[in-house]
C-alpha atoms as a PDB file:
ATOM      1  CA  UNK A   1      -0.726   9.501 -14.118  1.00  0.00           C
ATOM      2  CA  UNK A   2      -1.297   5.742 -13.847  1.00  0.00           C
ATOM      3  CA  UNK A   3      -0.795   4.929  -9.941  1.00  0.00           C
ATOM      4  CA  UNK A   4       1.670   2.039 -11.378  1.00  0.00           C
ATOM      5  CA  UNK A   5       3.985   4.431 -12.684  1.00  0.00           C
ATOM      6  CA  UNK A   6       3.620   7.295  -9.823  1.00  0.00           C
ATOM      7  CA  UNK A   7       4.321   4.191  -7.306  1.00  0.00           C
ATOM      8  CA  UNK A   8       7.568   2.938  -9.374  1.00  0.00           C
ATOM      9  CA  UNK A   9       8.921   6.071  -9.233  1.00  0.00           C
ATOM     10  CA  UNK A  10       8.548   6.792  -5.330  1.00  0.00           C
ATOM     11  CA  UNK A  11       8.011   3.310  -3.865  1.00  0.00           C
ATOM     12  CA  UNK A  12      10.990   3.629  -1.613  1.00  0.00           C
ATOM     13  CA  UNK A  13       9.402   7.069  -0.306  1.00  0.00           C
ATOM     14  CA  UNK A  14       6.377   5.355   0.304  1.00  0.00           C
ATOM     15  CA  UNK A  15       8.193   2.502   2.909  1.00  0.00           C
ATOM     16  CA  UNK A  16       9.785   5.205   4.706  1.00  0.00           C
ATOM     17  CA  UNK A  17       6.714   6.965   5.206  1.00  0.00           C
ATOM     18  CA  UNK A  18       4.760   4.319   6.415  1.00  0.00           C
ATOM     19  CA  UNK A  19       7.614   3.664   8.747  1.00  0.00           C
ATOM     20  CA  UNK A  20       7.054   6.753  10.402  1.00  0.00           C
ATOM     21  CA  UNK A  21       3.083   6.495  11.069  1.00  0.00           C
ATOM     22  CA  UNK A  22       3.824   2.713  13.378  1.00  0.00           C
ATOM     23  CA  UNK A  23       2.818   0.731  10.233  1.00  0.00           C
ATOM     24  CA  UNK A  24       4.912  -2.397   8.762  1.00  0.00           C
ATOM     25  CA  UNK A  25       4.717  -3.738   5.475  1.00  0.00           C
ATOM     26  CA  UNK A  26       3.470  -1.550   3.251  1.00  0.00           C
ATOM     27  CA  UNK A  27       1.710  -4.013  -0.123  1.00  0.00           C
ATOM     28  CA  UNK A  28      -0.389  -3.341  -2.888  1.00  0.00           C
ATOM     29  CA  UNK A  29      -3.485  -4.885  -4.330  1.00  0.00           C
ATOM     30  CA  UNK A  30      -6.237  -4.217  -6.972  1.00  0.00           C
ATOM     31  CA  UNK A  31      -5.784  -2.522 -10.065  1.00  0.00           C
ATOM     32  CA  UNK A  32      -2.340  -1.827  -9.749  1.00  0.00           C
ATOM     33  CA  UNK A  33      -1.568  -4.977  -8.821  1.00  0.00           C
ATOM     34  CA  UNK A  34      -3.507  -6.881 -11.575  1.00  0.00           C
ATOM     35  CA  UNK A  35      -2.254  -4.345 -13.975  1.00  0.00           C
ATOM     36  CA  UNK A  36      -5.641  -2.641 -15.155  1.00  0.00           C
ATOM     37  CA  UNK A  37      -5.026   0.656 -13.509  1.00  0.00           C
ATOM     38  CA  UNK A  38      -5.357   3.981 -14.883  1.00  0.00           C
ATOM     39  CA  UNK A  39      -5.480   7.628 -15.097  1.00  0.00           C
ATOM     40  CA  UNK A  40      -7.601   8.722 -12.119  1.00  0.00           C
ATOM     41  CA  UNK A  41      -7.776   4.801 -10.379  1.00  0.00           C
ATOM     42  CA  UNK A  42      -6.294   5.139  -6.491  1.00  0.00           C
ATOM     43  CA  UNK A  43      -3.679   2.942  -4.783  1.00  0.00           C
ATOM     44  CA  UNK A  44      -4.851   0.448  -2.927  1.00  0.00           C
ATOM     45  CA  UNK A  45      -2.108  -0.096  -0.069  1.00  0.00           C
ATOM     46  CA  UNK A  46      -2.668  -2.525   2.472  1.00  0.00           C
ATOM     47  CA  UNK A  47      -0.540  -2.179   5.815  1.00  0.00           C
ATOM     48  CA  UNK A  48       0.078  -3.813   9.380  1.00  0.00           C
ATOM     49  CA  UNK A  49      -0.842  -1.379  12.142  1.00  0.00           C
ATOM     50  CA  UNK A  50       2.069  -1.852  14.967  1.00  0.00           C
ATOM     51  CA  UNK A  51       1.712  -2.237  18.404  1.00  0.00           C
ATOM     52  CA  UNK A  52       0.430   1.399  20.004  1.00  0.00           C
ATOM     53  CA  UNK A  53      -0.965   2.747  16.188  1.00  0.00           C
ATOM     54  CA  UNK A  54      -4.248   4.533  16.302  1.00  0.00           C
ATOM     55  CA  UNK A  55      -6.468   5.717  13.733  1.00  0.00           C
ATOM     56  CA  UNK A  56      -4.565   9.007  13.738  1.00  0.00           C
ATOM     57  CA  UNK A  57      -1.158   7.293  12.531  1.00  0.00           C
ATOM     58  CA  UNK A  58      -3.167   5.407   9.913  1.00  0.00           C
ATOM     59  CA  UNK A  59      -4.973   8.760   9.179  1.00  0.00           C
ATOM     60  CA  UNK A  60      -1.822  10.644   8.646  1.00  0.00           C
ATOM     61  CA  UNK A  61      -0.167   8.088   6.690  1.00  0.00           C
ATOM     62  CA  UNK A  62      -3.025   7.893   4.305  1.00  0.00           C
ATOM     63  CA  UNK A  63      -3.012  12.049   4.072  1.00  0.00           C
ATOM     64  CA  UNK A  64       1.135  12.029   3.926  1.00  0.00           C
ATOM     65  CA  UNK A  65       1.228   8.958   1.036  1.00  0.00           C
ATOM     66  CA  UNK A  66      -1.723  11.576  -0.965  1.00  0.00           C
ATOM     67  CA  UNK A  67       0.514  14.746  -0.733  1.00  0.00           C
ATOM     68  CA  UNK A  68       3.781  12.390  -1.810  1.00  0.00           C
ATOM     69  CA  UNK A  69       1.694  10.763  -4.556  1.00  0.00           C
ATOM     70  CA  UNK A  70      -0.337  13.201  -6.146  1.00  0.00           C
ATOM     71  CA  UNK A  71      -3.145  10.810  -6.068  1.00  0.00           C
ATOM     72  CA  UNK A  72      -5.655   9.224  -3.880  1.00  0.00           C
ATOM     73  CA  UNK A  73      -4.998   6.063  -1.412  1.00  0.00           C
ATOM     74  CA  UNK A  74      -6.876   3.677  -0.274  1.00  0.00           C
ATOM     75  CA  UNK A  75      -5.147   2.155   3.360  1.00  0.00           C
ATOM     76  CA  UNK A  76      -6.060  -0.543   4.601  1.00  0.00           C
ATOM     77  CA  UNK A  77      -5.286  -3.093   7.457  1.00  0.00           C
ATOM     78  CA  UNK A  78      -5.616  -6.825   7.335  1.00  0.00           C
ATOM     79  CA  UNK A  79      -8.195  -6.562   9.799  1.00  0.00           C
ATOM     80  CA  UNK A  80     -10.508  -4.515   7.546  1.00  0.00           C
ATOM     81  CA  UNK A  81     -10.827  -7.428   4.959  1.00  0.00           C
ATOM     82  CA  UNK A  82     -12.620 -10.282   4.692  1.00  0.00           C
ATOM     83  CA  UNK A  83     -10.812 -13.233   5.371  1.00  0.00           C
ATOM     84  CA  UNK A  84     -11.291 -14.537   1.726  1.00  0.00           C
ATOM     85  CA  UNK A  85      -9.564 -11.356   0.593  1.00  0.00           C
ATOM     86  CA  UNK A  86      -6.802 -12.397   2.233  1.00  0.00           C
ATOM     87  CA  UNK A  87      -6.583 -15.743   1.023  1.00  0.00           C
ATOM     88  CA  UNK A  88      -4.493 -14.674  -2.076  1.00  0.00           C
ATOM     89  CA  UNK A  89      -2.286 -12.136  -1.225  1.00  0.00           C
ATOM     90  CA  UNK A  90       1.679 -12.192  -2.240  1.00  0.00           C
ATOM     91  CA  UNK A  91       3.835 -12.069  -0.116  1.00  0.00           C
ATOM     92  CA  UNK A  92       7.053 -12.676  -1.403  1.00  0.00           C
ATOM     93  CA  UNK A  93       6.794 -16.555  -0.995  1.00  0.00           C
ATOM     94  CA  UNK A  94       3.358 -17.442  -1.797  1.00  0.00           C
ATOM     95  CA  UNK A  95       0.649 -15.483  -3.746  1.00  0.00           C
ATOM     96  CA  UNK A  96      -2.097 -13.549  -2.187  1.00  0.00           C
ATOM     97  CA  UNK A  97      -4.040 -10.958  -3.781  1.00  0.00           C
ATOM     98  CA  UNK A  98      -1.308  -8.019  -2.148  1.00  0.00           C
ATOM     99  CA  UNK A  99       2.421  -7.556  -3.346  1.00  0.00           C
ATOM    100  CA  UNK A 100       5.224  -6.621  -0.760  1.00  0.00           C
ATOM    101  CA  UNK A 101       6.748  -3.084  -1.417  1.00  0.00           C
ATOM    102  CA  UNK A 102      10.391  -4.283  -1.693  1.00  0.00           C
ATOM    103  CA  UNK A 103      13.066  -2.346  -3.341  1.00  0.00           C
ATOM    104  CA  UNK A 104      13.567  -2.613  -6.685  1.00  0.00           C
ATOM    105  CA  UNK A 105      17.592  -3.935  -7.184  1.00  0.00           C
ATOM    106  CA  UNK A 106      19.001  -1.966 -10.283  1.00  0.00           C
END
């Protein structure tokens, strides 16, 4: 399944989990976000680490959001991109090359 489609269906599952590992801000970007993923591509999530997060908490969110998703993830922080990567990232307000995780309103 398309990582698009697994994420629509369990993006709310996905916040909460990161909430639990000390990450904030959970936002997509590459194929999914552009809109040329498919069967087999990953999920490229970038995240903010919290205050007191270690490697193990962004470990163990990676492994939790791959047994939730049934596919592979890529995590990321902002700190492990280059600064032009960052340059275009959405944020709600302005575009970046990363899309907030925000509930979808029915």
């Amino acid at each position: 399944m398309r990582p698009s489609l697994v994420l629509n269906l369990k993006r709310d599952a996905v916040r909460e989990a990161a909430s639990h590992f000390r990450t904030a801000n959970p936002r997509i970007f590459g194929s999914v976000l552009h809109g040329t993923d498919q069967d087999g591509s990953d999920l490229d999530l970038l995240v903010d680490a919290l205050p007191g997060a270690t490697l193990f908490d962004l470990g163990g969110l990676q492994v939790e959001l791959e047994s939730l998703l049934g596919i592979h993830v890529d995590l990321l922080t902002p700190a492990d991109l280059p600064p032009c990567r960052l340059c275009g990232v959405w944020s709600g307000k302005r575009y970046s090359r990363h899309f907030p995780l925000r509930r979808r309103h029915h």
